[in-house]
C-alpha atoms as a PDB file:
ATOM      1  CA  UNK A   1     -45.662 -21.098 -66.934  1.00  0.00           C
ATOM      2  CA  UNK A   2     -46.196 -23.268 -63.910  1.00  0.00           C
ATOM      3  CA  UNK A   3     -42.446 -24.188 -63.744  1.00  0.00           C
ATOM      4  CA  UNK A   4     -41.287 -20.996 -63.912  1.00  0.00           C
ATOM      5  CA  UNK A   5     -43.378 -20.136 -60.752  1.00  0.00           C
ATOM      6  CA  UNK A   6     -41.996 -23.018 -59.033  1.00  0.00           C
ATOM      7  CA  UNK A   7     -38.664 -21.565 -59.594  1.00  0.00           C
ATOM      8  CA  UNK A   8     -39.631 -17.908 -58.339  1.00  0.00           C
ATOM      9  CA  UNK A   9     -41.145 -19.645 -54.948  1.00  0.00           C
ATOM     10  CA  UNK A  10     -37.739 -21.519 -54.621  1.00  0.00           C
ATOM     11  CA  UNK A  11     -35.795 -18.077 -54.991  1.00  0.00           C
ATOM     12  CA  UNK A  12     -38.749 -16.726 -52.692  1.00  0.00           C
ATOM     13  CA  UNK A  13     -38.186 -19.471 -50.057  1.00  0.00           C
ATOM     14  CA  UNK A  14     -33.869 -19.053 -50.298  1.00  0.00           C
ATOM     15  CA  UNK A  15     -33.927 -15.146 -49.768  1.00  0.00           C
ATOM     16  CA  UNK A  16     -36.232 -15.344 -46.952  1.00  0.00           C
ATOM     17  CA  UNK A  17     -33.688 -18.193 -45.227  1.00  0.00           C
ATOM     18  CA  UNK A  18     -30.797 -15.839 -46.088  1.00  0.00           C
ATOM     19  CA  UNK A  19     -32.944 -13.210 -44.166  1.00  0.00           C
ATOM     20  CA  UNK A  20     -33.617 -15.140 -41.012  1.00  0.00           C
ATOM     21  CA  UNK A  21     -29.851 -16.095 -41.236  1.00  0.00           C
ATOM     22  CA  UNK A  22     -28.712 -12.685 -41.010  1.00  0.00           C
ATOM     23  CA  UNK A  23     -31.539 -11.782 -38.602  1.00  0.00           C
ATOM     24  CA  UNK A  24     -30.054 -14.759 -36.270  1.00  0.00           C
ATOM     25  CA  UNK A  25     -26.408 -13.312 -36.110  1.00  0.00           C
ATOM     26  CA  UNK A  26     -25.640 -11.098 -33.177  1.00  0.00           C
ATOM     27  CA  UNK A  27     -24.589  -7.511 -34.509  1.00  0.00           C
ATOM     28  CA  UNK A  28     -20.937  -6.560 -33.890  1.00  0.00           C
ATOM     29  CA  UNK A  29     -20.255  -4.790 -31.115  1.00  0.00           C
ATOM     30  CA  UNK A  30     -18.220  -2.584 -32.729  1.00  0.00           C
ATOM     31  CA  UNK A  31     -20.948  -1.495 -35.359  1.00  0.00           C
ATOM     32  CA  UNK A  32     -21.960   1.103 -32.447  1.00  0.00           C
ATOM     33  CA  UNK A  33     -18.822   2.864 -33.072  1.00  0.00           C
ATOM     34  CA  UNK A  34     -18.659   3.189 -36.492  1.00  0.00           C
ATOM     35  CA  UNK A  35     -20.458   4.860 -39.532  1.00  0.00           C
ATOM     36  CA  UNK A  36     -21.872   1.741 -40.993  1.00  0.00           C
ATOM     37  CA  UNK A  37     -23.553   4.310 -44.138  1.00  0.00           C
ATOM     38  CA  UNK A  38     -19.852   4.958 -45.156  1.00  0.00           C
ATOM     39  CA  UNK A  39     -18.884   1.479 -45.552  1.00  0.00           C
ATOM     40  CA  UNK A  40     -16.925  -0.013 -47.345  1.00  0.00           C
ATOM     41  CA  UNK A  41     -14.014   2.013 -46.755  1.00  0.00           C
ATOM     42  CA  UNK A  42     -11.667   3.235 -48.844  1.00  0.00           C
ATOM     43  CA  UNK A  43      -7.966   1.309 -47.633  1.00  0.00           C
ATOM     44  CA  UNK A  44      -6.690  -1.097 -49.811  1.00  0.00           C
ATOM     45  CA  UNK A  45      -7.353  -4.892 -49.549  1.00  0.00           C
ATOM     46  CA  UNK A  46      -4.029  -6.398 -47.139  1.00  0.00           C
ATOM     47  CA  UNK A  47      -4.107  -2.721 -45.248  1.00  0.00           C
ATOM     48  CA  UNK A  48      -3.130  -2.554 -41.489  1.00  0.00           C
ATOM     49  CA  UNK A  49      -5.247   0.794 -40.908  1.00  0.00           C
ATOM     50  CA  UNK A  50      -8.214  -1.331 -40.719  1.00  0.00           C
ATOM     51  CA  UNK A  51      -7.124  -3.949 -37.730  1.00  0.00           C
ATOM     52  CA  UNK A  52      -5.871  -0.689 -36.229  1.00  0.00           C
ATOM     53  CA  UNK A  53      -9.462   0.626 -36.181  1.00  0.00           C
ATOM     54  CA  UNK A  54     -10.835  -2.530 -34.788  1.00  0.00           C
ATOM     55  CA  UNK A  55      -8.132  -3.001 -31.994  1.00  0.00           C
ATOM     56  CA  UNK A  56      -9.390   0.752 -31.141  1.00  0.00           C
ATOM     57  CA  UNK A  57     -13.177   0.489 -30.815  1.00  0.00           C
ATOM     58  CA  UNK A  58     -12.948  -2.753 -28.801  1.00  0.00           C
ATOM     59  CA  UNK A  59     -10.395  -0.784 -26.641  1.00  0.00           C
ATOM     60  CA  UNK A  60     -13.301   1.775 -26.231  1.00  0.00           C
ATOM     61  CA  UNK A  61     -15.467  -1.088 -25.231  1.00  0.00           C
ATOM     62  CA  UNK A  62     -13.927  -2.697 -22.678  1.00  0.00           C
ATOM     63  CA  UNK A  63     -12.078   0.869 -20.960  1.00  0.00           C
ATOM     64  CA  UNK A  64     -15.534   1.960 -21.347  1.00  0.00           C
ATOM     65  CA  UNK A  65     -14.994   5.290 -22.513  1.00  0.00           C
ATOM     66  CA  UNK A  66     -18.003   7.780 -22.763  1.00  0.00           C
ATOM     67  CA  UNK A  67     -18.525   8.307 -26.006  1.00  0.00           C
ATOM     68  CA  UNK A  68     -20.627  11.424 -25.401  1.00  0.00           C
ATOM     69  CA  UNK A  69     -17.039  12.672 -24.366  1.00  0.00           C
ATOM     70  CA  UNK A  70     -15.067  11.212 -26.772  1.00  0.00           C
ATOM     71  CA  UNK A  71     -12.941  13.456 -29.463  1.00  0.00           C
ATOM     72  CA  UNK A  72     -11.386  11.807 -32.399  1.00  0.00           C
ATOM     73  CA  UNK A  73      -8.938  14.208 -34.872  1.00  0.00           C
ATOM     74  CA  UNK A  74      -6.872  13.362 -37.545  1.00  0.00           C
ATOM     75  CA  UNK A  75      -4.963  15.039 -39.862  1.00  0.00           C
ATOM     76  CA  UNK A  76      -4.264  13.997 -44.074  1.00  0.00           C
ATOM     77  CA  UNK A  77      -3.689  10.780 -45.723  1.00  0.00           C
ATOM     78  CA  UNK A  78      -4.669   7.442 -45.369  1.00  0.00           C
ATOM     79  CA  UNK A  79      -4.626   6.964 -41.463  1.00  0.00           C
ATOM     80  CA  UNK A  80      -6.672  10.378 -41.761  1.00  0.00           C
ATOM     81  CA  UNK A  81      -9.586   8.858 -42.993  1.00  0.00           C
ATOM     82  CA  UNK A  82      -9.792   7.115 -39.914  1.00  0.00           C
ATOM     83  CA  UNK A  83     -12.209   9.679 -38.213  1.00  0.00           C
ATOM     84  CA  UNK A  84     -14.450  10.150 -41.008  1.00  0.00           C
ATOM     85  CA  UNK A  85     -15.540   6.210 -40.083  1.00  0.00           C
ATOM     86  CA  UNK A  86     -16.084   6.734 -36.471  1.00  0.00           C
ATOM     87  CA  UNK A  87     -19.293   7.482 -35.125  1.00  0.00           C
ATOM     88  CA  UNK A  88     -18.137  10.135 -32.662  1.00  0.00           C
ATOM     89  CA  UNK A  89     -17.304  13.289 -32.229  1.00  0.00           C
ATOM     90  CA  UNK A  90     -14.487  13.436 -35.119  1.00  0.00           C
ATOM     91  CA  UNK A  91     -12.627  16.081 -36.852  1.00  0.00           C
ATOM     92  CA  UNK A  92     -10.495  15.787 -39.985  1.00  0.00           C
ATOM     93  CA  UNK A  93      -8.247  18.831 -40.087  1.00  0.00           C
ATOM     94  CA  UNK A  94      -5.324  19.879 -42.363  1.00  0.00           C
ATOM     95  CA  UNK A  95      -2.251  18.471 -43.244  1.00  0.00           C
ATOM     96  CA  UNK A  96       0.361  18.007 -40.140  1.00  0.00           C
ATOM     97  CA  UNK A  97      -2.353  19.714 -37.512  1.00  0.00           C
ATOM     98  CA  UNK A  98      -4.367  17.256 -35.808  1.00  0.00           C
ATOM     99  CA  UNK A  99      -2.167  18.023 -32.381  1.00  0.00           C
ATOM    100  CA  UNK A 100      -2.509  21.801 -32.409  1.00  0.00           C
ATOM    101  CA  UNK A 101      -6.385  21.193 -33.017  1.00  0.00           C
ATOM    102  CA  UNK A 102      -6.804  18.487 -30.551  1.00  0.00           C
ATOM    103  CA  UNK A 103      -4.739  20.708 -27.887  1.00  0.00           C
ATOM    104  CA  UNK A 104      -7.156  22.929 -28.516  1.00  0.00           C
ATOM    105  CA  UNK A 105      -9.997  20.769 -27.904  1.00  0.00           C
ATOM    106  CA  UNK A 106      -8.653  19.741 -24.551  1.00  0.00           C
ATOM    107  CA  UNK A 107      -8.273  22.723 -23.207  1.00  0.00           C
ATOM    108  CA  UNK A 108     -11.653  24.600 -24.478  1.00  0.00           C
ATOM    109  CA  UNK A 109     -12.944  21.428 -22.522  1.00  0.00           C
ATOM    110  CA  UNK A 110     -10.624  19.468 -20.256  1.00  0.00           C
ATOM    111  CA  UNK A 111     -13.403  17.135 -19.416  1.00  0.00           C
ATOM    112  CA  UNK A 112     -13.310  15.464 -22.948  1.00  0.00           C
ATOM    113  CA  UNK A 113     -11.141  12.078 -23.828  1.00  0.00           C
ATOM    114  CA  UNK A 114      -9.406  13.505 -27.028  1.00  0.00           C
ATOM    115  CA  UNK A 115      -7.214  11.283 -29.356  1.00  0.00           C
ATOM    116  CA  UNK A 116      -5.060  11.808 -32.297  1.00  0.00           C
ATOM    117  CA  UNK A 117      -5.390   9.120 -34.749  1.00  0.00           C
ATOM    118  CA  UNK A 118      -3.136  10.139 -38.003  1.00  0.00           C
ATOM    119  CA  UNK A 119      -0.359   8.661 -39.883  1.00  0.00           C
ATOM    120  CA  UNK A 120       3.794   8.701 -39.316  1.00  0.00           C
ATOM    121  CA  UNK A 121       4.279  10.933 -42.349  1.00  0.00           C
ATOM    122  CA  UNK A 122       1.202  13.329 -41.004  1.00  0.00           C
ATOM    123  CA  UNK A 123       2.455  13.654 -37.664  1.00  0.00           C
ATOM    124  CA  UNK A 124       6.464  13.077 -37.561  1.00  0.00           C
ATOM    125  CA  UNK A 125       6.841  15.365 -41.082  1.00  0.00           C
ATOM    126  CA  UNK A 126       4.723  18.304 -41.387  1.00  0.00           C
ATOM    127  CA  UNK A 127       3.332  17.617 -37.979  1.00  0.00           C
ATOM    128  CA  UNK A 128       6.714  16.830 -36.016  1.00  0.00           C
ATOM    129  CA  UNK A 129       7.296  20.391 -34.364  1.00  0.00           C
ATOM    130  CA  UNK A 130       3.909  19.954 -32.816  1.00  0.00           C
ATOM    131  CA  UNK A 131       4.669  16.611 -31.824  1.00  0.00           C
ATOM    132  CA  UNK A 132       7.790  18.021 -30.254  1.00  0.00           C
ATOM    133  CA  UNK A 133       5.617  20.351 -28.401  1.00  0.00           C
ATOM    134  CA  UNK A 134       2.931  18.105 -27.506  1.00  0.00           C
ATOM    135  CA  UNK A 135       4.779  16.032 -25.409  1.00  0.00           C
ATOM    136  CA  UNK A 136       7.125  18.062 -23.908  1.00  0.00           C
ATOM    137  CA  UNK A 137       3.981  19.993 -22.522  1.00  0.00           C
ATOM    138  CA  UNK A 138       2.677  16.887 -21.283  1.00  0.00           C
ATOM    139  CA  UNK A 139      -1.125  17.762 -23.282  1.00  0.00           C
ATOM    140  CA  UNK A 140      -3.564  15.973 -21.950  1.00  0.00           C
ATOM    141  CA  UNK A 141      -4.173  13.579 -25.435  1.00  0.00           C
ATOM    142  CA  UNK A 142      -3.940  10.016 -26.463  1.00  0.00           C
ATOM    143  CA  UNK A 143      -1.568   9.982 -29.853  1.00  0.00           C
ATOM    144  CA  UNK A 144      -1.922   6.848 -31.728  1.00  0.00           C
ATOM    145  CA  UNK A 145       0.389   7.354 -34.902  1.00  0.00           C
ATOM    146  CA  UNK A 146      -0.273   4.077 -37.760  1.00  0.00           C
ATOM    147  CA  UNK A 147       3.314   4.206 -39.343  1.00  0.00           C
ATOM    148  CA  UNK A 148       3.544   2.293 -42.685  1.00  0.00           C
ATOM    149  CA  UNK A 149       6.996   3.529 -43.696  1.00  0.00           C
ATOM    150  CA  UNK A 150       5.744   5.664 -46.559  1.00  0.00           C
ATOM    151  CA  UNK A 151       3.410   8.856 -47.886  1.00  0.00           C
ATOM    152  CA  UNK A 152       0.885   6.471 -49.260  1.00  0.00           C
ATOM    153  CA  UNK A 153      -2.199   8.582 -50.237  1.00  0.00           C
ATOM    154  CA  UNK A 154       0.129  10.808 -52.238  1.00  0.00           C
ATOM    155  CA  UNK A 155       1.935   8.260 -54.262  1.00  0.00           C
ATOM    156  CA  UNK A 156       4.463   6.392 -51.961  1.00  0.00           C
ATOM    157  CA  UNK A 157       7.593   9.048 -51.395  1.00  0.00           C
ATOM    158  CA  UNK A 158      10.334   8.592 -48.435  1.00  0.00           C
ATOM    159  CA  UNK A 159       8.623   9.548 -45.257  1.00  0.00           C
ATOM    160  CA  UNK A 160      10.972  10.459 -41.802  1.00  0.00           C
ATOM    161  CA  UNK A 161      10.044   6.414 -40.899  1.00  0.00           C
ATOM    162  CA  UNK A 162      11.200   5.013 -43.963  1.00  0.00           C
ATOM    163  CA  UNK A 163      13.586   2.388 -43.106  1.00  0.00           C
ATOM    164  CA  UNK A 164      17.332   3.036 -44.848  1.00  0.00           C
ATOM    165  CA  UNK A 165      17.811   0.911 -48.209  1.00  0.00           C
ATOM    166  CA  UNK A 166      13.813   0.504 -49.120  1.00  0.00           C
ATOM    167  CA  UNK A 167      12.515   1.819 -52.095  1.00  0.00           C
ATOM    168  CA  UNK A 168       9.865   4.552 -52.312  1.00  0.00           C
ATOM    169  CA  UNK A 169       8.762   6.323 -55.356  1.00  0.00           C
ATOM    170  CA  UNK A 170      11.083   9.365 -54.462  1.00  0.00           C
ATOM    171  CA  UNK A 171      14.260   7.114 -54.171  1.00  0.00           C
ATOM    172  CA  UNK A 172      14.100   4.596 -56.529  1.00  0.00           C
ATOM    173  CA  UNK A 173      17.929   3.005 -55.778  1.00  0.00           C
ATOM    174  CA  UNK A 174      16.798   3.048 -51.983  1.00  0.00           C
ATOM    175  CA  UNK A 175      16.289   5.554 -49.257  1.00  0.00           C
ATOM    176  CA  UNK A 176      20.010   6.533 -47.811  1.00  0.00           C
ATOM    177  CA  UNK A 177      18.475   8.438 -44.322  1.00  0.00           C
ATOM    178  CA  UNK A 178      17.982   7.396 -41.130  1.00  0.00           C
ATOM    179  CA  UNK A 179      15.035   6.675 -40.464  1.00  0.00           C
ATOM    180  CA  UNK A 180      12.863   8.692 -37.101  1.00  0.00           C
ATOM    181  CA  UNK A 181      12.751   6.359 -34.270  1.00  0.00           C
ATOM    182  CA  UNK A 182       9.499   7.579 -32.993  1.00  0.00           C
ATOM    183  CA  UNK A 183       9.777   5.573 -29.476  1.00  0.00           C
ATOM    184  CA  UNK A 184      12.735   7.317 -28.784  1.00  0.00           C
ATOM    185  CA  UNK A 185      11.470  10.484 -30.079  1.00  0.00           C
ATOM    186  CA  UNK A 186       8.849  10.883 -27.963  1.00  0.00           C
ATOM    187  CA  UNK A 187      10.730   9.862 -24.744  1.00  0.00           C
ATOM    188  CA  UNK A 188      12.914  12.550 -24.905  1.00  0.00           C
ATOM    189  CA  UNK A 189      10.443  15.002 -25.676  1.00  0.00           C
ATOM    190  CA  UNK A 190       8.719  13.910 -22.606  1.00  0.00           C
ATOM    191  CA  UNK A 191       5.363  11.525 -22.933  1.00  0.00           C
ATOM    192  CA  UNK A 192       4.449   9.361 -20.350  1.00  0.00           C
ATOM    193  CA  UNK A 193       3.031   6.565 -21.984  1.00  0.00           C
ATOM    194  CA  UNK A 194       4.877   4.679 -25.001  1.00  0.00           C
ATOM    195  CA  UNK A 195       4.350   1.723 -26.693  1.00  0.00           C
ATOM    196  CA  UNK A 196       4.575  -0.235 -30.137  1.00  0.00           C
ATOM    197  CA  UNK A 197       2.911  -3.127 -31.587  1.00  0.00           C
ATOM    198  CA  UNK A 198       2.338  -4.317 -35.279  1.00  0.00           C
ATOM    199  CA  UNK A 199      -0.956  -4.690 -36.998  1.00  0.00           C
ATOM    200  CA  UNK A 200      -0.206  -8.472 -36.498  1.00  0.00           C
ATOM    201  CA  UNK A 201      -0.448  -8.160 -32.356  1.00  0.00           C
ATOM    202  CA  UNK A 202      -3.744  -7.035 -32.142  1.00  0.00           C
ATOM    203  CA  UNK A 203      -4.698  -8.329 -28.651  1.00  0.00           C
ATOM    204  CA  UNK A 204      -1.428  -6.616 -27.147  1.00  0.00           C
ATOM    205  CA  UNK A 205      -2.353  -3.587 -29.566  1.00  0.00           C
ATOM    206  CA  UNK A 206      -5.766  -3.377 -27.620  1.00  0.00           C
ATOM    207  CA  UNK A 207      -4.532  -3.511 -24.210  1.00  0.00           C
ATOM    208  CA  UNK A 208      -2.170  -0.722 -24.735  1.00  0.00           C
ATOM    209  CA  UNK A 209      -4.971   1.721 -25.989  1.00  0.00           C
ATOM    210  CA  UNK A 210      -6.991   0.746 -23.090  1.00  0.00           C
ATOM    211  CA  UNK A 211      -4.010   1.602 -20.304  1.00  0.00           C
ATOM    212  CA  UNK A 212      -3.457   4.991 -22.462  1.00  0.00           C
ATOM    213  CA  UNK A 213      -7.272   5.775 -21.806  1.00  0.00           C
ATOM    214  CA  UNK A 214      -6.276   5.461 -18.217  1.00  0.00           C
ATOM    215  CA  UNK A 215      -2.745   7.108 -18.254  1.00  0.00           C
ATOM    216  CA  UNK A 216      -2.782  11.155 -17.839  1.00  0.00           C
ATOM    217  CA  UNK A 217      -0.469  13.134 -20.018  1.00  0.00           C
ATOM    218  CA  UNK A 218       0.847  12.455 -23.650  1.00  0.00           C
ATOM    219  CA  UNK A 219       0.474   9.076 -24.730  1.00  0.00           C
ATOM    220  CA  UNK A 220       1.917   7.963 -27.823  1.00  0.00           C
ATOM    221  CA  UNK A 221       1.006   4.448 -29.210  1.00  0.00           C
ATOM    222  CA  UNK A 222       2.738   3.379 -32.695  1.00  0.00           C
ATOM    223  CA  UNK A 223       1.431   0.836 -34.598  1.00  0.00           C
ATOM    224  CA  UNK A 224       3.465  -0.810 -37.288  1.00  0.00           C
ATOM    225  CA  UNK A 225       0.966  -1.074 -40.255  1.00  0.00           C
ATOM    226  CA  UNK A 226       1.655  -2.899 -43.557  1.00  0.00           C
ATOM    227  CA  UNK A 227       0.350  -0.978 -46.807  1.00  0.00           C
ATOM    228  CA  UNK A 228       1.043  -3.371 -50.052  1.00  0.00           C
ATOM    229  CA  UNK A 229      -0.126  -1.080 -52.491  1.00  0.00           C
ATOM    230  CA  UNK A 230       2.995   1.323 -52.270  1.00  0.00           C
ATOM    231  CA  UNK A 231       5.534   0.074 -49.657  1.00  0.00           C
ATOM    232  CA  UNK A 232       4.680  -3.623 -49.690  1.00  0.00           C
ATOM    233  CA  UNK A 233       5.035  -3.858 -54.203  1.00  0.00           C
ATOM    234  CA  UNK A 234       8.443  -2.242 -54.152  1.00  0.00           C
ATOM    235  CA  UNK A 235       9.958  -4.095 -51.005  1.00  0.00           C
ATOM    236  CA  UNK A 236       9.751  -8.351 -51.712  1.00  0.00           C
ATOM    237  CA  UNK A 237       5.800  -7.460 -50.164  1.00  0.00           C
ATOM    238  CA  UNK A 238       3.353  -8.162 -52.493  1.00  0.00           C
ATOM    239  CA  UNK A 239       0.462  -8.720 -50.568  1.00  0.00           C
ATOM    240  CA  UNK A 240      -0.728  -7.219 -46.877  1.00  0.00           C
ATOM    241  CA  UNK A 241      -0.331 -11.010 -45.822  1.00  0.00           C
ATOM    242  CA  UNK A 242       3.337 -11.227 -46.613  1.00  0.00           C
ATOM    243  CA  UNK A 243       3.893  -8.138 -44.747  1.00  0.00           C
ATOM    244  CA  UNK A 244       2.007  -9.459 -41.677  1.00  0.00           C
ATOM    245  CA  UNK A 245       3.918 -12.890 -41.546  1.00  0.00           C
ATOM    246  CA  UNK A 246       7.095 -10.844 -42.018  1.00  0.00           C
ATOM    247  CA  UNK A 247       5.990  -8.728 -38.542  1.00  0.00           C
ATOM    248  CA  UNK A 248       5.255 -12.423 -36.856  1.00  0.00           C
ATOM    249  CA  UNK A 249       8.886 -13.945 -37.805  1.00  0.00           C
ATOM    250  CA  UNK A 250      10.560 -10.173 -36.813  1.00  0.00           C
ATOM    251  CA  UNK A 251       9.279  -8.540 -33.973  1.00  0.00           C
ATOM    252  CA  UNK A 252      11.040  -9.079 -30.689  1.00  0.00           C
ATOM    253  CA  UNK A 253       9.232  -8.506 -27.073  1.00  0.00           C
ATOM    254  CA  UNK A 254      12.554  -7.541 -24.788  1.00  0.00           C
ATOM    255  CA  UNK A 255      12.237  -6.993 -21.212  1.00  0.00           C
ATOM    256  CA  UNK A 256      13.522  -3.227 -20.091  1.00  0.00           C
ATOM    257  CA  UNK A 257      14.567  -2.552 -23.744  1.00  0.00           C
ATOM    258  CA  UNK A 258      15.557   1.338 -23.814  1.00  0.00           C
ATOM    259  CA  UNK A 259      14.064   3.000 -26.560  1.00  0.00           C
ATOM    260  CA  UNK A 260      17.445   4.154 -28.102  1.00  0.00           C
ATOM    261  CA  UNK A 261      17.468   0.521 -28.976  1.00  0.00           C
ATOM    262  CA  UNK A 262      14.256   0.122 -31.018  1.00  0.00           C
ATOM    263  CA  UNK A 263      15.228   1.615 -34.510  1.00  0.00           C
ATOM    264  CA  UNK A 264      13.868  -0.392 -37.611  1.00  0.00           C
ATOM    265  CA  UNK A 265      16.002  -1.397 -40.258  1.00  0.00           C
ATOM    266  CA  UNK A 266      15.363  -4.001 -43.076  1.00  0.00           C
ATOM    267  CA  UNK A 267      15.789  -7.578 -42.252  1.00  0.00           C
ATOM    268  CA  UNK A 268      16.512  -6.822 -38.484  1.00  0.00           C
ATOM    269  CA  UNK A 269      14.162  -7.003 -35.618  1.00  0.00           C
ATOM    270  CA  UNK A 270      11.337  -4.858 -35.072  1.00  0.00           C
ATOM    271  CA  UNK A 271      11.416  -4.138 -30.931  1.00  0.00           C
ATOM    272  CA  UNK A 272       7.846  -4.177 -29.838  1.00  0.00           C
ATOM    273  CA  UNK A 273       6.668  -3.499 -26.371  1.00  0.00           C
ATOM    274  CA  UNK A 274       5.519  -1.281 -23.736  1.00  0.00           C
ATOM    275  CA  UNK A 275       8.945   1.349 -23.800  1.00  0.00           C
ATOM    276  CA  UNK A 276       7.421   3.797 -21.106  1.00  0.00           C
ATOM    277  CA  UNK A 277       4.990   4.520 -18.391  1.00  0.00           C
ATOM    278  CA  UNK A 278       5.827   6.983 -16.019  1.00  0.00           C
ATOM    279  CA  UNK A 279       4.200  10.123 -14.318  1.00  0.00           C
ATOM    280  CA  UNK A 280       4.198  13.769 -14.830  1.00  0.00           C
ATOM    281  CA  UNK A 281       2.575  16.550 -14.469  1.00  0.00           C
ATOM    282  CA  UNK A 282      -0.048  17.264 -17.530  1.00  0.00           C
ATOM    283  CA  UNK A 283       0.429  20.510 -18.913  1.00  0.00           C
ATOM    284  CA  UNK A 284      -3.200  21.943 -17.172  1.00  0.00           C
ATOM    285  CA  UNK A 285      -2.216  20.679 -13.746  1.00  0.00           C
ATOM    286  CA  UNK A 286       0.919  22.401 -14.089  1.00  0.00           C
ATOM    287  CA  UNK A 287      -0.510  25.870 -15.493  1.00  0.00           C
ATOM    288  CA  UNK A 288      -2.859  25.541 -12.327  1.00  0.00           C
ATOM    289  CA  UNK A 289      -0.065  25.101  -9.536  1.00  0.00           C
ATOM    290  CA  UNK A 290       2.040  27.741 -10.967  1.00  0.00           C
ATOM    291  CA  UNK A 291      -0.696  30.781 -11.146  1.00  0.00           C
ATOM    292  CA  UNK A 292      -1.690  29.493  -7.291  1.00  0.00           C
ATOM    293  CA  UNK A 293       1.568  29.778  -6.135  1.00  0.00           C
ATOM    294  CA  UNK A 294       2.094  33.124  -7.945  1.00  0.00           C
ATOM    295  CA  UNK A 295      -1.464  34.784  -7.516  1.00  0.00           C
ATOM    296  CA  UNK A 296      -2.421  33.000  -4.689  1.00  0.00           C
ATOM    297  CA  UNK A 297      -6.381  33.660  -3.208  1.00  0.00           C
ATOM    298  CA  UNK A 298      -6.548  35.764  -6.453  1.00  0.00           C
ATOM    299  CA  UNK A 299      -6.616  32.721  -9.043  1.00  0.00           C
ATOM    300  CA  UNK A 300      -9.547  31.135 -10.087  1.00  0.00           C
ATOM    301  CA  UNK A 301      -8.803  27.896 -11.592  1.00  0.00           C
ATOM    302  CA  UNK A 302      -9.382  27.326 -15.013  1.00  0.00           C
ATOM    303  CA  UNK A 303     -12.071  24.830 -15.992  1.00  0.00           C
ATOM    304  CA  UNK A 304     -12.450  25.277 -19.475  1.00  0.00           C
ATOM    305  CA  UNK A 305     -13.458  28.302 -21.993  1.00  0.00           C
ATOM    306  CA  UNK A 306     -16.184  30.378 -20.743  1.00  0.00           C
ATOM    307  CA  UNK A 307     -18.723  30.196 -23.272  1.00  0.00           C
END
């Protein structure tokens, strides 16, 4: 009897070390940001959407964004689930129409910092006309598009990124399409911030999202992601860590490299990089020069929705 409440006062003593332990180590910063009561999440172990998520919050540290102002949308799949972890103001809409919604947003409110956070398949597929539109209007959003190569909630099928000759459960002998070259994409459809890092360049990842919080217009970051469970298994990647050591040896940082120039194929280079940063009228400012110079003393400008 007596040793066995030795042994309870030893457990006693250990768990109330472990408690002073954990009451001794400084809280992440990023805890503030996130919905702690919904951890863990639900992306695979080796999964890039993750180190996305952190490069993001402490990019909304240090550009100290107001979160009271701060809109987060996303649209289906994996990347999707991204706004159902932040603690903001987030919305998780339908398939392909996190940009329509978030354009929305902006201009019921113009006053609000709204970003897109969604996958390539979500927003180059059934999203890609508004992506088209997006940008060529200039909409005042951040667009930050986790591109994995592949539909991965839904079972791994050829997405518009797929890279030509991988496999994917929908082509088995290899994908035989070019793939979207979203950089370039987006350039010609007009955005005025665009960049691309991998989930392995997280530092240069985080810098980017902080000049897009400062940039006006359509920004568009792309961040190359790996996902083992369904890209990685079929394509020499078994685990997220192979993928990741594959984006270290690949990726190439070239001065003035023209976006035409940063496709992705397997076993070539992956260009990373800032690709563009220049100025333009946001879609707002424009509505609001045209209607003066039409309507003159008889235009109010628009501020957001009456409500």
């Amino acid at each position: 009897m007596t040793e066995s409440v030795v042994t309870d006062h030893t457990k006693q003593e250990t768990i109330s070390a472990d408690q002073n332990r954990v009451e001794l180590c400084e809280k992440n910063p990023a805890e503030d940001f996130l919905r702690m009561d919904r951890i863990p999440h639900i992306w695979c172990p080796g999964c890039g959407i993750g180190t996305s998520v952190n490069a993001f919050v402490r990019a909304l540290i240090e550009a100290k964004v107001d979160r009271s102002k701060l809109c987060v949308v996303s649209g289906i799949g994996c990347s999707g689930r991204v706004s159902g972890y932040l603690n903001v103001d987030a919305f998780h809409t339908t398939h392909g129409r996190a940009i329509p919604f978030a354009t929305g947003l902006k201009l019921a409110n113009p006053e609000l910092t709204v970003v897109v956070y969604s996958g390539d398949g979500d927003l180059s597929a059934i999203g890609g006309n508004h992506l088209v539109h997006a940008a060529r209007r200039n909409i005042d959003i951040k667009v930050v598009c986790v591109n994995n190569f592949i539909y991965s909630m839904t079972g791994g099928q050829a997405a518009p990124t797929t890279p030509m000759g991988t496999i994917a459960s929908t082509a088995p002998y290899g994908f035989c399409e070019y793939a979207l070259n979203l950089p370039h994409f987006v350039e010609a459809c007009g955005a005025t911030y665009i960049a691309r890092w991998t989930t392995f360049h997280v530092r240069q990842l985080q810098k980017s999202m902080q000049e897009s919080f400062a940039k006006k217009g359509f920004t568009f970051i792309e961040v190359i992601a790996p996902c083992p469970t369904l890209y990685g298994r079929r394509n020499q990647y078994r685990q997220g860590v192979d993928e990741m050591k594959m984006f270290k040896e690949v990726s190439r940082r070239e001065k003035d490299i023209e976006t035409r120039d940063a496709e992705i194929k397997p076993g070539e280079k992956i260009v990373i990089g800032k690709f563009v940063d220049r100025e333009r009228e946001t879609w707002l400012e424009s509505m609001q020069h045209h209607y003066k110079e039409v309507l003159g003393d008889a235009y109010y400008p628009y501020t957001g929705a009456m409500i």
